[in-house]
N, C-alpha and C. Protein backbone atom coordinates (compact mmCIF):
# COMPACT_ATOMS: atom_id res chain seq x y z
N UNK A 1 33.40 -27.19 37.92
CA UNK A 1 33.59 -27.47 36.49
C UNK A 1 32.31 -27.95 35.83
N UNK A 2 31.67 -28.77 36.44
CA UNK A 2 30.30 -29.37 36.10
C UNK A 2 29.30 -28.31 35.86
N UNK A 3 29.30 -27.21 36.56
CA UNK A 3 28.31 -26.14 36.70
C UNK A 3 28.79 -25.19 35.56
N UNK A 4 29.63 -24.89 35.52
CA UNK A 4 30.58 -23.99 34.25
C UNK A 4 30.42 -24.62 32.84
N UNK A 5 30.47 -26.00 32.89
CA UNK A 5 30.20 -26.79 31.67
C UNK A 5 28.58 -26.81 31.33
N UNK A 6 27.61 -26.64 32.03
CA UNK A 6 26.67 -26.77 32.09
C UNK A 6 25.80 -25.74 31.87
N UNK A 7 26.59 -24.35 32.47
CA UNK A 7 26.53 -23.10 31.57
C UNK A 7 26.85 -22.44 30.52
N UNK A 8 27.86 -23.30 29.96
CA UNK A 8 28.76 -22.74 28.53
C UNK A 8 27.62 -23.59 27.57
N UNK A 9 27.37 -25.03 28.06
CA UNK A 9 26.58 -25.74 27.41
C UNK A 9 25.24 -24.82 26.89
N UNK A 10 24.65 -24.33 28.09
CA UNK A 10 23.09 -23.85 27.95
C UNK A 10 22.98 -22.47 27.57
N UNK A 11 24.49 -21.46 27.17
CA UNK A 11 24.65 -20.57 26.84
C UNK A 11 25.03 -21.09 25.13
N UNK A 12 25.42 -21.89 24.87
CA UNK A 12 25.88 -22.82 23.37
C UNK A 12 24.65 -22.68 22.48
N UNK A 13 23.35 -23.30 23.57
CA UNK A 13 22.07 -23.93 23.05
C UNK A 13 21.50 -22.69 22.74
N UNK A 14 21.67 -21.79 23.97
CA UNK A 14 20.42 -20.18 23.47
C UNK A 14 21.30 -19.80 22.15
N UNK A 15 22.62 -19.47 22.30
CA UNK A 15 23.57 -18.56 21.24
C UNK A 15 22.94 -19.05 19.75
N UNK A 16 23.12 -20.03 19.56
CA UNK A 16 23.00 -20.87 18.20
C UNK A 16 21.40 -20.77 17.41
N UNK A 17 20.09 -20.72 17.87
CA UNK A 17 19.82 -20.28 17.00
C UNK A 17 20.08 -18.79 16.21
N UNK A 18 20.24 -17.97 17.37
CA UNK A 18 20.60 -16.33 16.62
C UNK A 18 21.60 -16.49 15.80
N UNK A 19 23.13 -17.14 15.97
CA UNK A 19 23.62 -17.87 14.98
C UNK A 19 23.29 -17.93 13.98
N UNK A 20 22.30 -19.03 13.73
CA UNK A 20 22.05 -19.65 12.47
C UNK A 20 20.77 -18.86 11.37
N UNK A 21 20.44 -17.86 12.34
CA UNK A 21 19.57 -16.98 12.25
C UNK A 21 20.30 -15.79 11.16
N UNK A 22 21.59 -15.53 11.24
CA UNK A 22 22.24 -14.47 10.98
C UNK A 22 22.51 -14.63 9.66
N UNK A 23 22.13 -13.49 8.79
CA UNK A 23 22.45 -13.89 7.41
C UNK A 23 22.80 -12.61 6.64
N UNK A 24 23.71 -12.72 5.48
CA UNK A 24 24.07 -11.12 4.76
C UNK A 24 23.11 -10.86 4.37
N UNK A 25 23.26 -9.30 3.89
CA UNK A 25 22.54 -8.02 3.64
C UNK A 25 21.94 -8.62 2.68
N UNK A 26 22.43 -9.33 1.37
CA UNK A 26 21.90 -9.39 -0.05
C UNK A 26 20.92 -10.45 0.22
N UNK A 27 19.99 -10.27 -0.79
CA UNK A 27 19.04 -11.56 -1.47
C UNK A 27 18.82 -11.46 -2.74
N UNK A 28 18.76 -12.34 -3.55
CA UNK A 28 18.66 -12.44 -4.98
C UNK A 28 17.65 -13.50 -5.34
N UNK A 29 16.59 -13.13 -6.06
CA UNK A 29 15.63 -14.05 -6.47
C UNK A 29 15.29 -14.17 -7.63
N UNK A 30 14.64 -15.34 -8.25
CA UNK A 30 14.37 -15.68 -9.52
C UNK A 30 12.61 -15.71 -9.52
N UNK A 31 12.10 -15.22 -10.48
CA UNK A 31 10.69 -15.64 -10.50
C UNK A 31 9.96 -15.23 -11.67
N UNK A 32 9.11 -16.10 -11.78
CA UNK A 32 8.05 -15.93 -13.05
C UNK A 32 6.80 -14.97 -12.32
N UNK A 33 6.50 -13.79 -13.73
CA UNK A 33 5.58 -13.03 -13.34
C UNK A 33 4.60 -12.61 -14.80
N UNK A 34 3.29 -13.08 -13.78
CA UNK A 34 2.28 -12.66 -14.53
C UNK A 34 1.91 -11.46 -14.66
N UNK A 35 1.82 -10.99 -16.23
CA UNK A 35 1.52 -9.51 -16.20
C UNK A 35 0.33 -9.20 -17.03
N UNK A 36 -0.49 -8.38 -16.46
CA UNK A 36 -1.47 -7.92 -16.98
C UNK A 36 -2.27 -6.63 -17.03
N UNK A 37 -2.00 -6.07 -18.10
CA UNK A 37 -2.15 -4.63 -18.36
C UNK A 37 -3.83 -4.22 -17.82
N UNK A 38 -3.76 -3.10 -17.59
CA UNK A 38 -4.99 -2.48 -17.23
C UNK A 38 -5.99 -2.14 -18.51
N UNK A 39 -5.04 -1.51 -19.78
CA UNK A 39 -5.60 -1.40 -20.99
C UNK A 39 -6.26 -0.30 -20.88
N UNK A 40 -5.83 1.02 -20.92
CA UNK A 40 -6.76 2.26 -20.78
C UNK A 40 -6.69 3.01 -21.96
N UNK A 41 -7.16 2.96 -22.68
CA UNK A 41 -6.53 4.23 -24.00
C UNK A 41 -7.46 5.62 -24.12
N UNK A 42 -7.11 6.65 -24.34
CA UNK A 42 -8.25 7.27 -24.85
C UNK A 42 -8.97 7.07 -26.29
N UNK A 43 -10.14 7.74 -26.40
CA UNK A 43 -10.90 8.01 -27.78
C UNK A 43 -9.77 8.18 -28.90
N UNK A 44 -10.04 7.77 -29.95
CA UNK A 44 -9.32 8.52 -31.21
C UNK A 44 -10.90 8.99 -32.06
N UNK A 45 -11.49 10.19 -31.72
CA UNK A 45 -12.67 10.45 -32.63
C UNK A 45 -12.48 10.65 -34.05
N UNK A 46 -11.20 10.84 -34.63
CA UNK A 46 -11.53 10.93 -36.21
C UNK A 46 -11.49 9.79 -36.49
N UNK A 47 -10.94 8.58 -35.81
CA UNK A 47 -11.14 7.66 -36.59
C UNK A 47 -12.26 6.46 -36.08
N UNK A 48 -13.23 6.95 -35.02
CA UNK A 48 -14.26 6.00 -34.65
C UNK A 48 -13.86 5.54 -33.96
N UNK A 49 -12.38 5.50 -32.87
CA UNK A 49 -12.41 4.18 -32.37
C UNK A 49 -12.39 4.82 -30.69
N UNK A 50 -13.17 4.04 -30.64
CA UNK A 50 -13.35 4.16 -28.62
C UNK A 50 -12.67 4.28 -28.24
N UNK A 51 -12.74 4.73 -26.16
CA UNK A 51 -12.01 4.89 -25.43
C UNK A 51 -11.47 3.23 -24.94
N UNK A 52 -10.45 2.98 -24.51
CA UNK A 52 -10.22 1.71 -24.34
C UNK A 52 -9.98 0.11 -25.43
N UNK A 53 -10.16 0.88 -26.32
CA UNK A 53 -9.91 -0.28 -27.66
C UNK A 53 -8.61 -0.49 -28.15
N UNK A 54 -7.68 0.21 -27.18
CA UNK A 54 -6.26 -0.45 -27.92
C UNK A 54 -5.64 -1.06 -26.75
N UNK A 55 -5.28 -2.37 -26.72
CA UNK A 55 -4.86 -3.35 -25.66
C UNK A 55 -3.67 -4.01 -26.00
N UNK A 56 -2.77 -4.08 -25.12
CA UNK A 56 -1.62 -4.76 -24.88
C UNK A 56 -1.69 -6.10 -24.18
N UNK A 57 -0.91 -7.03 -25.07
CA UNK A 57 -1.42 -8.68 -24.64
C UNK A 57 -1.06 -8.65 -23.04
N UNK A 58 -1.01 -9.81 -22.18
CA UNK A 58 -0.95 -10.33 -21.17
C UNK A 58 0.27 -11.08 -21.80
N UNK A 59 1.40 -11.24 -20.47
CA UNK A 59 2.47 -12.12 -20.73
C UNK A 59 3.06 -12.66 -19.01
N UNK A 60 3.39 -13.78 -19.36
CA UNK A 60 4.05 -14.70 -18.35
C UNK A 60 5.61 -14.21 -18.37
N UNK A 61 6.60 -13.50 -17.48
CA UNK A 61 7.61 -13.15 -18.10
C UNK A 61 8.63 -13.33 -16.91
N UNK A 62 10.50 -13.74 -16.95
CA UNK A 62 11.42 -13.94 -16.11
C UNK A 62 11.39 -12.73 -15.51
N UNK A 63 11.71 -12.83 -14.02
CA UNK A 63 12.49 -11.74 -13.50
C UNK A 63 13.47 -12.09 -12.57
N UNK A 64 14.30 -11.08 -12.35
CA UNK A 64 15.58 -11.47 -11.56
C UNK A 64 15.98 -10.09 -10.39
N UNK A 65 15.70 -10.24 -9.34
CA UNK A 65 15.66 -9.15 -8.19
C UNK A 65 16.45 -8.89 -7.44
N UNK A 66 16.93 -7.81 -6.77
CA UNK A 66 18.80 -8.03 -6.06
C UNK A 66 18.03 -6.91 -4.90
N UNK A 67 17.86 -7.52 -3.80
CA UNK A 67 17.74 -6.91 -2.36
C UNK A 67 18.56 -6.74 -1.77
N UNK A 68 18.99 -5.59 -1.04
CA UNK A 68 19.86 -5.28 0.58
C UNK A 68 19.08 -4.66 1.39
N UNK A 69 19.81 -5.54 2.61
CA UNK A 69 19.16 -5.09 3.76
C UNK A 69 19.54 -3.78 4.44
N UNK A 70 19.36 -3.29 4.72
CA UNK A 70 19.59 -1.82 5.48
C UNK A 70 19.52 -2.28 6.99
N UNK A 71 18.52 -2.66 7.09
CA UNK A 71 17.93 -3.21 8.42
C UNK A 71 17.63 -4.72 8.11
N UNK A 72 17.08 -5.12 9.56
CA UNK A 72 16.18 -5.96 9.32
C UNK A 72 14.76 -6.07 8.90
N UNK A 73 14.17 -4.20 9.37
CA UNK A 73 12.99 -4.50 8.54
C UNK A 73 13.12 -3.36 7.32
N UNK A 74 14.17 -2.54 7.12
CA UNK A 74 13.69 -1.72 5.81
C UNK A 74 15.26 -2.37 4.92
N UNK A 75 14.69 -2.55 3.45
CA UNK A 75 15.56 -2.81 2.21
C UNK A 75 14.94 -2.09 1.27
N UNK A 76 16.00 -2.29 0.20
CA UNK A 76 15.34 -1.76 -1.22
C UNK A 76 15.79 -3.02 -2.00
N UNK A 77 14.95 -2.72 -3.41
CA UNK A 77 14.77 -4.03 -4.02
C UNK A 77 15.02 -3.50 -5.56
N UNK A 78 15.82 -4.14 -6.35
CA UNK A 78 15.72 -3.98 -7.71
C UNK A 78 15.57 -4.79 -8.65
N UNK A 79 14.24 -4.61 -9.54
CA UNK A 79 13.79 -5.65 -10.63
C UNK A 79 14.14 -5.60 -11.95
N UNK A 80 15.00 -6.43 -12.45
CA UNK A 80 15.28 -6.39 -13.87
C UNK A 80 14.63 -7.79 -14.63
N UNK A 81 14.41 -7.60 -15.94
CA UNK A 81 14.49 -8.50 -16.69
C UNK A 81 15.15 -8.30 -18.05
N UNK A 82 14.40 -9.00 -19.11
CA UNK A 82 15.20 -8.95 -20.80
C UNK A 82 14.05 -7.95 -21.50
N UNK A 83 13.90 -7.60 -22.46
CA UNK A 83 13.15 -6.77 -23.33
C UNK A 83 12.00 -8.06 -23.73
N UNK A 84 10.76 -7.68 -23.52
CA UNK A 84 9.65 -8.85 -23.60
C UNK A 84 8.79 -7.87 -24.82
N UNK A 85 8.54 -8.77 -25.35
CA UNK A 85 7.64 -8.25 -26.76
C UNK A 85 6.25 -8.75 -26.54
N UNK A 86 5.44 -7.48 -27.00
CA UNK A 86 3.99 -7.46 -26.85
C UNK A 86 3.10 -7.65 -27.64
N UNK A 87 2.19 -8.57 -27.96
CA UNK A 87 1.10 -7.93 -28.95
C UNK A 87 0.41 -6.84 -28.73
N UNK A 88 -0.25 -5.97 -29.67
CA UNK A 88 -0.89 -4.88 -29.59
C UNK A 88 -2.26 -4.72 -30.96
N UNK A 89 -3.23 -4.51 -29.73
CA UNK A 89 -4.54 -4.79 -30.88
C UNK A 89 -5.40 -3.87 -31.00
N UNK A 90 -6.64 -3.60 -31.93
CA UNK A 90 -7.29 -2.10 -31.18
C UNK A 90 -8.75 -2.88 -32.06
N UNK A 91 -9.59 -2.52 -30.94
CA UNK A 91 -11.04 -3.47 -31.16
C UNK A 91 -10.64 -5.10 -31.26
N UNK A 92 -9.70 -5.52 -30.99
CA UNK A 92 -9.46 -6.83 -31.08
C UNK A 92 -9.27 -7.42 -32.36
N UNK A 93 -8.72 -6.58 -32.95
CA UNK A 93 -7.72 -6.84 -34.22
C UNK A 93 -5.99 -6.46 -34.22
N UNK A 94 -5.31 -7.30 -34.43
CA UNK A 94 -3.89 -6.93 -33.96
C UNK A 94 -3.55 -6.06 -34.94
N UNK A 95 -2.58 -5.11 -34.53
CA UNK A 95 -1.83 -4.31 -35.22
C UNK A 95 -0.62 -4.31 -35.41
N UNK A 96 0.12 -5.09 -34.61
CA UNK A 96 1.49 -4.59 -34.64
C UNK A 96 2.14 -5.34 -32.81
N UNK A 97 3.35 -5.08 -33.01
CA UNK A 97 4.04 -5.16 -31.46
C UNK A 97 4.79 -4.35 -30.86
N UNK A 98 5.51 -4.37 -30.23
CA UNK A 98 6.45 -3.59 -29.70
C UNK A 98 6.80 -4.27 -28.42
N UNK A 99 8.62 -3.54 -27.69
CA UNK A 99 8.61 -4.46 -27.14
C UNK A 99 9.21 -3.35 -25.47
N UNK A 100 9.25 -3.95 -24.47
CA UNK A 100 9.95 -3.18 -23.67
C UNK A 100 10.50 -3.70 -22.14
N UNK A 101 11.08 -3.00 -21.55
CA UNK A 101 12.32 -3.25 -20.80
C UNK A 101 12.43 -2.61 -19.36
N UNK A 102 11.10 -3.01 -18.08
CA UNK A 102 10.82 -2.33 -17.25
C UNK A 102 11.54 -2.50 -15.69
N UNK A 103 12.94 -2.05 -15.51
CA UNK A 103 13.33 -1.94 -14.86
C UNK A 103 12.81 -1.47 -13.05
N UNK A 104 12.53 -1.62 -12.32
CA UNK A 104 12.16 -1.35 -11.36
C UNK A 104 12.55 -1.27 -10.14
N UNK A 105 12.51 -0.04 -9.05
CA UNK A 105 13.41 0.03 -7.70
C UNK A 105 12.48 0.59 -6.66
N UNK A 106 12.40 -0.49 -5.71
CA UNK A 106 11.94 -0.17 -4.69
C UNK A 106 12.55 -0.16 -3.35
N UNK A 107 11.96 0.59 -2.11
CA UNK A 107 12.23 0.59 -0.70
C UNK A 107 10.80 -0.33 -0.35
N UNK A 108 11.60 -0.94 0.90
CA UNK A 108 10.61 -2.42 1.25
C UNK A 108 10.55 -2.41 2.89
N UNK A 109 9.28 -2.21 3.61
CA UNK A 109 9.04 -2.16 4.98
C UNK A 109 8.54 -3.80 5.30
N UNK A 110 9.63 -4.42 6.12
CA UNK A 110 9.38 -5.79 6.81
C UNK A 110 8.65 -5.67 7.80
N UNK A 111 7.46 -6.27 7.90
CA UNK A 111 6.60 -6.39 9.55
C UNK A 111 7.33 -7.58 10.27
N UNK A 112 7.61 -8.32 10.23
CA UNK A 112 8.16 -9.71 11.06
C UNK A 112 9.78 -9.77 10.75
N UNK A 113 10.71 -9.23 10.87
CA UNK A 113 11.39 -9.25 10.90
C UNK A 113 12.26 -10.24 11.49
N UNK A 114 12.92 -11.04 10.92
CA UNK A 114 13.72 -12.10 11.42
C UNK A 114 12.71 -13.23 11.47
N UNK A 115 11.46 -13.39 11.13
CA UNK A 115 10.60 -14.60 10.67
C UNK A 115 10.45 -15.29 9.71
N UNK A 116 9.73 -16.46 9.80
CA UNK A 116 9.94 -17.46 8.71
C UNK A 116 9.12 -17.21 7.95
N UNK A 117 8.22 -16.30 8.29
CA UNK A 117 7.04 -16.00 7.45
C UNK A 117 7.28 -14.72 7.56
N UNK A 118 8.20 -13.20 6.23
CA UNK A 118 8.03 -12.13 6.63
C UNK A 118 7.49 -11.30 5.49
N UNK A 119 6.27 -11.29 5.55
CA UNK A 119 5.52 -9.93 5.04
C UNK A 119 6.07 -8.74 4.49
N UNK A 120 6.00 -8.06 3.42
CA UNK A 120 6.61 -6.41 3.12
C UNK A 120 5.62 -5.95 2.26
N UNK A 121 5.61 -4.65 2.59
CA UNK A 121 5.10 -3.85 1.39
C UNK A 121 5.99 -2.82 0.84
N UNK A 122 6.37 -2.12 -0.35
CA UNK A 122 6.95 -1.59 -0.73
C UNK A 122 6.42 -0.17 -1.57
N UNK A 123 7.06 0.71 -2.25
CA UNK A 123 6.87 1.80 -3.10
C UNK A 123 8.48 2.26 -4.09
N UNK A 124 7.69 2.67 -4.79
CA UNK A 124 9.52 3.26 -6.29
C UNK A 124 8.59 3.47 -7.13
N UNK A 125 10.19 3.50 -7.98
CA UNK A 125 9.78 4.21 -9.39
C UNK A 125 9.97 2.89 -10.14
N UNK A 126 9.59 3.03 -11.82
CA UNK A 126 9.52 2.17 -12.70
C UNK A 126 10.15 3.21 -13.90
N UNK A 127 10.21 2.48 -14.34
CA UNK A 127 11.79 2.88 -15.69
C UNK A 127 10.94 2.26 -16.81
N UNK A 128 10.33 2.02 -17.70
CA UNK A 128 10.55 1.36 -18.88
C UNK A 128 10.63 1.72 -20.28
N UNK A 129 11.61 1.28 -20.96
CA UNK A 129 12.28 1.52 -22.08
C UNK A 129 11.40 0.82 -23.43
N UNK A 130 10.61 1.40 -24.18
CA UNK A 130 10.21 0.87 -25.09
C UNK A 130 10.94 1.36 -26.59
N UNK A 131 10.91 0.01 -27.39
CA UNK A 131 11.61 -0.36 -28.78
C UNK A 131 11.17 -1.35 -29.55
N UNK A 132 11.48 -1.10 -30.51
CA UNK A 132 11.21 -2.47 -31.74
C UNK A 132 9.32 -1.92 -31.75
N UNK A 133 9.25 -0.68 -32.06
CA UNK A 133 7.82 -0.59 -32.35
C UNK A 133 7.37 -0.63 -33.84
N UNK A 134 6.65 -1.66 -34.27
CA UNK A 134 5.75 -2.39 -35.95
C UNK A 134 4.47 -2.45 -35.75
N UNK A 135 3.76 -1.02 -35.46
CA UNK A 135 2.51 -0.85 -35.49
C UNK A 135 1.92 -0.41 -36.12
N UNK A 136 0.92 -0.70 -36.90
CA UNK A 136 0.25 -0.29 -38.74
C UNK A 136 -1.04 -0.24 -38.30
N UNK A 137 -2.29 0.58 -38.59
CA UNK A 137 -3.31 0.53 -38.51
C UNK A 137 -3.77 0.92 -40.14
N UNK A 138 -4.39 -0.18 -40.92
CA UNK A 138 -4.66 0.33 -42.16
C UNK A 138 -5.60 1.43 -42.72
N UNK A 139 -4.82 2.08 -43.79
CA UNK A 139 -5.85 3.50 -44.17
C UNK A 139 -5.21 4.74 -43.03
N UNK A 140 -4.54 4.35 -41.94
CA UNK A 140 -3.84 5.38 -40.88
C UNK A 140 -2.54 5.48 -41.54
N UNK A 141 -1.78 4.02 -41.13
CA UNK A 141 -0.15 4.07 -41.19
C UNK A 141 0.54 3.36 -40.11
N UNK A 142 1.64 3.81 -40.04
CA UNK A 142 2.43 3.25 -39.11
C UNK A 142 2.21 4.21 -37.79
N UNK A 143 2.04 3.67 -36.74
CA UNK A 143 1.97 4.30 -35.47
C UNK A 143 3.28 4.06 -34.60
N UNK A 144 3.82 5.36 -33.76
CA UNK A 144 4.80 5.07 -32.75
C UNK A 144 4.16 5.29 -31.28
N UNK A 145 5.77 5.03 -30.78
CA UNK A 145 5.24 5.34 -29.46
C UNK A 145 6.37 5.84 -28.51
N UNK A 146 6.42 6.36 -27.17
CA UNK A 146 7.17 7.29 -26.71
C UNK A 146 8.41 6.14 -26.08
N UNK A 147 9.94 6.75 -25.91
CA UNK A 147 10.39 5.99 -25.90
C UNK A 147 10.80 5.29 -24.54
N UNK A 148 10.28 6.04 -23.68
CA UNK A 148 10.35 5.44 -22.59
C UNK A 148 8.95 6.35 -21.33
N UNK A 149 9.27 5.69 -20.43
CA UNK A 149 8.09 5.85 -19.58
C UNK A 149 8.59 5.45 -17.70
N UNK A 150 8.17 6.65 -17.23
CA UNK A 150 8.47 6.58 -15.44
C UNK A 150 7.33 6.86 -14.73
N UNK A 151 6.94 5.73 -13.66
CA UNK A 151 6.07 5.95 -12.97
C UNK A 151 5.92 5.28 -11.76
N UNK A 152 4.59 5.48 -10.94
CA UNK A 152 5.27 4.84 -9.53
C UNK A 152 4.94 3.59 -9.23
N UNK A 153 5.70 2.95 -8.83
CA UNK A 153 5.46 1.31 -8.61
C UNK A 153 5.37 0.93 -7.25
N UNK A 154 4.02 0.02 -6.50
CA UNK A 154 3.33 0.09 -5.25
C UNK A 154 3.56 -1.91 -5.45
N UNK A 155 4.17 -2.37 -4.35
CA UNK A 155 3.82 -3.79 -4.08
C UNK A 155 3.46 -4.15 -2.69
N UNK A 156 3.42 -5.77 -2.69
CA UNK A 156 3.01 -6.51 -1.20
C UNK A 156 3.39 -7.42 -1.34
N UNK A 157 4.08 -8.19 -0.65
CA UNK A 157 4.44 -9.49 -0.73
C UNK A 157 4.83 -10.74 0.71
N UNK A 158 5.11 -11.36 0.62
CA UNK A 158 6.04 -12.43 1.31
C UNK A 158 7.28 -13.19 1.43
N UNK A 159 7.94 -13.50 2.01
CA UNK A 159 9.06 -14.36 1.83
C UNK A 159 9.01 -15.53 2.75
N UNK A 160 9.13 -16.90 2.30
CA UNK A 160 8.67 -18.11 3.66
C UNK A 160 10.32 -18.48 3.25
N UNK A 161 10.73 -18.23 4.86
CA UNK A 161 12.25 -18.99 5.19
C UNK A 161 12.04 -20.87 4.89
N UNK A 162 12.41 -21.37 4.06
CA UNK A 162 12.03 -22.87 3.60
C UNK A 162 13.65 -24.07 4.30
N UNK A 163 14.75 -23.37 4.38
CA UNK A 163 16.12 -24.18 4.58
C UNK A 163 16.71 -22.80 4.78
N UNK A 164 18.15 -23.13 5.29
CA UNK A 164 18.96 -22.38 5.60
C UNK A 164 19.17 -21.29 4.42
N UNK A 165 18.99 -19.83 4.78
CA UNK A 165 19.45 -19.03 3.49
C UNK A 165 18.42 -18.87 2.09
N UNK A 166 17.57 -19.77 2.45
CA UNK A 166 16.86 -20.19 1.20
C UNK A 166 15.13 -20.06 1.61
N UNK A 167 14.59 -19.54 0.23
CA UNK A 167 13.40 -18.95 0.48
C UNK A 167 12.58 -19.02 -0.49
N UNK A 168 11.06 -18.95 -0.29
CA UNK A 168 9.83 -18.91 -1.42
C UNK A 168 9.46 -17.70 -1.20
N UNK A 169 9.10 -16.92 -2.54
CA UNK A 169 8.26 -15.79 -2.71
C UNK A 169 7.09 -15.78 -3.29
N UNK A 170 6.20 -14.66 -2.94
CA UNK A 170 4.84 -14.03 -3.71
C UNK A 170 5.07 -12.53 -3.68
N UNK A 171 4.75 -12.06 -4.46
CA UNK A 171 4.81 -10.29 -4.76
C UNK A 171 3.86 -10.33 -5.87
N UNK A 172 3.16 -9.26 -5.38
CA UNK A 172 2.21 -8.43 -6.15
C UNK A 172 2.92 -6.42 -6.73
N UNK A 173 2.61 -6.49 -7.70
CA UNK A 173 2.74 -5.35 -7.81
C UNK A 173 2.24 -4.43 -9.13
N UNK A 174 1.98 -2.92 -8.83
CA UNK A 174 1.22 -2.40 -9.43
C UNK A 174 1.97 -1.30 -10.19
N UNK A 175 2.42 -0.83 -11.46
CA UNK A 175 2.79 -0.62 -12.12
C UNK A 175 2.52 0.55 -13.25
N UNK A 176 2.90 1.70 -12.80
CA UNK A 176 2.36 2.79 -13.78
C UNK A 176 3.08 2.71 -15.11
N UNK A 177 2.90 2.59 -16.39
CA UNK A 177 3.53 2.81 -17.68
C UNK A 177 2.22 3.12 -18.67
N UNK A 178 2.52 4.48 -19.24
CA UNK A 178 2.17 4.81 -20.08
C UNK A 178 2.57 5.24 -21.49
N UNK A 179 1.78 5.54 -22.68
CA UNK A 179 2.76 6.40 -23.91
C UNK A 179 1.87 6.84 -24.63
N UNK A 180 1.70 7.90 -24.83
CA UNK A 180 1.23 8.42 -26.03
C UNK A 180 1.17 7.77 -27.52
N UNK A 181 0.45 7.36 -28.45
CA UNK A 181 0.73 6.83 -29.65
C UNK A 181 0.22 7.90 -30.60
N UNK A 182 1.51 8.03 -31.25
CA UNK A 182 1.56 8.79 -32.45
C UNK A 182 1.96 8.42 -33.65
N UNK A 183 1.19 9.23 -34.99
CA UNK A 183 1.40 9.05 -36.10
C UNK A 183 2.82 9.09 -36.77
N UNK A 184 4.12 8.06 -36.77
CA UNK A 184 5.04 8.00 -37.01
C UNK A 184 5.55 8.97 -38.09
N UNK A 185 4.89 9.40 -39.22
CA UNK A 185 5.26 9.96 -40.08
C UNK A 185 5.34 11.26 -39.67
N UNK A 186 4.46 11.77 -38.73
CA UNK A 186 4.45 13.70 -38.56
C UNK A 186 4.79 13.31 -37.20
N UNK A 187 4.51 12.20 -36.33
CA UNK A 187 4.72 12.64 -35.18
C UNK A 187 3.62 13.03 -33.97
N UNK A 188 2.32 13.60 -34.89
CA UNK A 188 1.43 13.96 -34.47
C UNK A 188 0.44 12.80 -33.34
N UNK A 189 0.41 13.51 -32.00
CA UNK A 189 -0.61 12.15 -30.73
C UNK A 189 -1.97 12.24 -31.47
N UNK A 190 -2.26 10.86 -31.56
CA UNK A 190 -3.60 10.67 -31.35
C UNK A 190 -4.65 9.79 -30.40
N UNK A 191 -3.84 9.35 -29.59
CA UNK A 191 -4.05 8.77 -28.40
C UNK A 191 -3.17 8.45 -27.03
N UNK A 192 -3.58 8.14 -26.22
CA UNK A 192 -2.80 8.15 -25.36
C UNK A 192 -2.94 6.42 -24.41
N UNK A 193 -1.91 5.83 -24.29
CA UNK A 193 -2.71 4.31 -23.89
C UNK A 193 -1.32 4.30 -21.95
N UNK A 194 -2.55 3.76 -21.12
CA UNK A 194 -2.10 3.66 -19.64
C UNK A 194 -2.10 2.11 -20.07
N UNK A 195 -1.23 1.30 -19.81
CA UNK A 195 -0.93 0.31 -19.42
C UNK A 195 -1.14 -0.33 -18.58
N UNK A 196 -0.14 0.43 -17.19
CA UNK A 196 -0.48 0.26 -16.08
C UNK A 196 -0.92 -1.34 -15.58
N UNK A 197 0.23 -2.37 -15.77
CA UNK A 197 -0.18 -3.51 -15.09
C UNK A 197 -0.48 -3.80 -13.63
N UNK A 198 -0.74 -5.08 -13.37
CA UNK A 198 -0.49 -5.41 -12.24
C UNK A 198 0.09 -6.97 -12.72
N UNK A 199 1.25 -7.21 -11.75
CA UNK A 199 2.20 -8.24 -11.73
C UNK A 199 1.62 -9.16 -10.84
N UNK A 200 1.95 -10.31 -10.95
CA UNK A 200 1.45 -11.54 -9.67
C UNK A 200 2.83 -12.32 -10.29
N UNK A 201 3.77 -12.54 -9.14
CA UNK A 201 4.73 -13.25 -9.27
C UNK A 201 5.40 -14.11 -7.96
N UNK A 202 5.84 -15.43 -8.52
CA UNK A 202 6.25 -16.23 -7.68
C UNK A 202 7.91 -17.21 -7.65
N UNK A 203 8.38 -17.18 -7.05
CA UNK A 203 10.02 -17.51 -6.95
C UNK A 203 10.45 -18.10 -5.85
N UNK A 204 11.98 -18.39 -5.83
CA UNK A 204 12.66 -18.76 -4.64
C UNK A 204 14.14 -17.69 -4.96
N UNK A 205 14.00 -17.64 -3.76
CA UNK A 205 14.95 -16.43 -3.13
C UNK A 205 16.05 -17.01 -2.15
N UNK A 206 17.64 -16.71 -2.24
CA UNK A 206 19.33 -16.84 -1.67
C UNK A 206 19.04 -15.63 -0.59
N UNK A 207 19.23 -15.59 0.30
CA UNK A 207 19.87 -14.46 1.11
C UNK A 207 21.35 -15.07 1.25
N UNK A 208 22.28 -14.19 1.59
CA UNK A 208 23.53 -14.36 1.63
C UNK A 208 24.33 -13.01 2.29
């Protein structure tokens, strides 16, 4: 009995961390992300203005992410937030804003799987929905822009296991969005502006 107890015991002790180890498919995280556009535009030659002179502000913005696991090391990941409004300037005079709504879905490769420290890099697409465009360039007019935009979205990140279930993040990620800007009244492109951020964002993350 002593020996049997002594094995159920030391079979108790190994079992329990894998136990406590074991956690559902989902994770859901909250985090603030810094965004900052690349700012690429082309030339507009009739009207003098350089390649690169029309820029979209930098913004600090919520996001909210819903992971499943497939595995332990491959998931996919989906990023939503609210419609974030932009300034928009050209030579560093503002023009106008607009605002938009960049949904994002990725597949996510874990190197450490089941660690407290686990590494991923990922790849997807990006969705974003642009609206509420009030862009005037004087002596031009009102300028638009296209109403939405898909492209491919590349990250890297971390997750540090901190308490049971519960977690800190870092993710980086790189972000294709572009649009053509055109003369609202005919319609007619006269430039074309890449966006194209890169994100730096940080959170705490539920698995469950």
């Amino acid at each position: 009995m002593k020996k049997l107890a002594t094995l159920t015991l030391a079979a108790a002790a190994l079992a329990a961390p894998s136990l406590r180890a074991e956690e559902g498919p989902w994770m859901v995280r909250l985090r603030a992300v810094a965004l900052q556009p690349a700012n690429k535009s082309d030339a507009i030659s009739a009207l003098g203005v350089p390649a690169d002179a029309i820029h979209v502000s930098n913004k600090t913005i919520p996001d909210v992410d819903f992971s499943y696991f497939f595995t332990k090391s491959f998931s996919a990941e989906l990023v939503l937030t609210v419609p974030q409004e932009h300034d928009v300037t050209l030579s560093g005079t503002k023009i106008g804003t607009f605002k938009h709504l960049p949904p994002t879905l990725t597949a996510q490769w874990r190197f450490l799987p089941g660690e407290t420290f686990n590494p991923y890099v990922g790849a997807g697409l990006n969705l974003t929905l642009i609206s509420d465009v009030k862009i005037n360039v004087p002596g031009v007019g009102a300028l638009d822009l296209n109403s939405s935009s898909v492209g491919l979205a590349l990250q890297a990140g971390a997750d540090l296991k901190v308490a049971a279930n519960w977690y800190l993040n870092v993710d980086v990620k790189y972000v294709q969005i572009q649009s053509d800007v055109k003369l609202a009244a005919s319609g007619t492109k006269v430039s074309k502006v890449k966006v194209d951020p890169m994100l730096y964002g940080v959170g705490v993350g539920y698995r469950f």
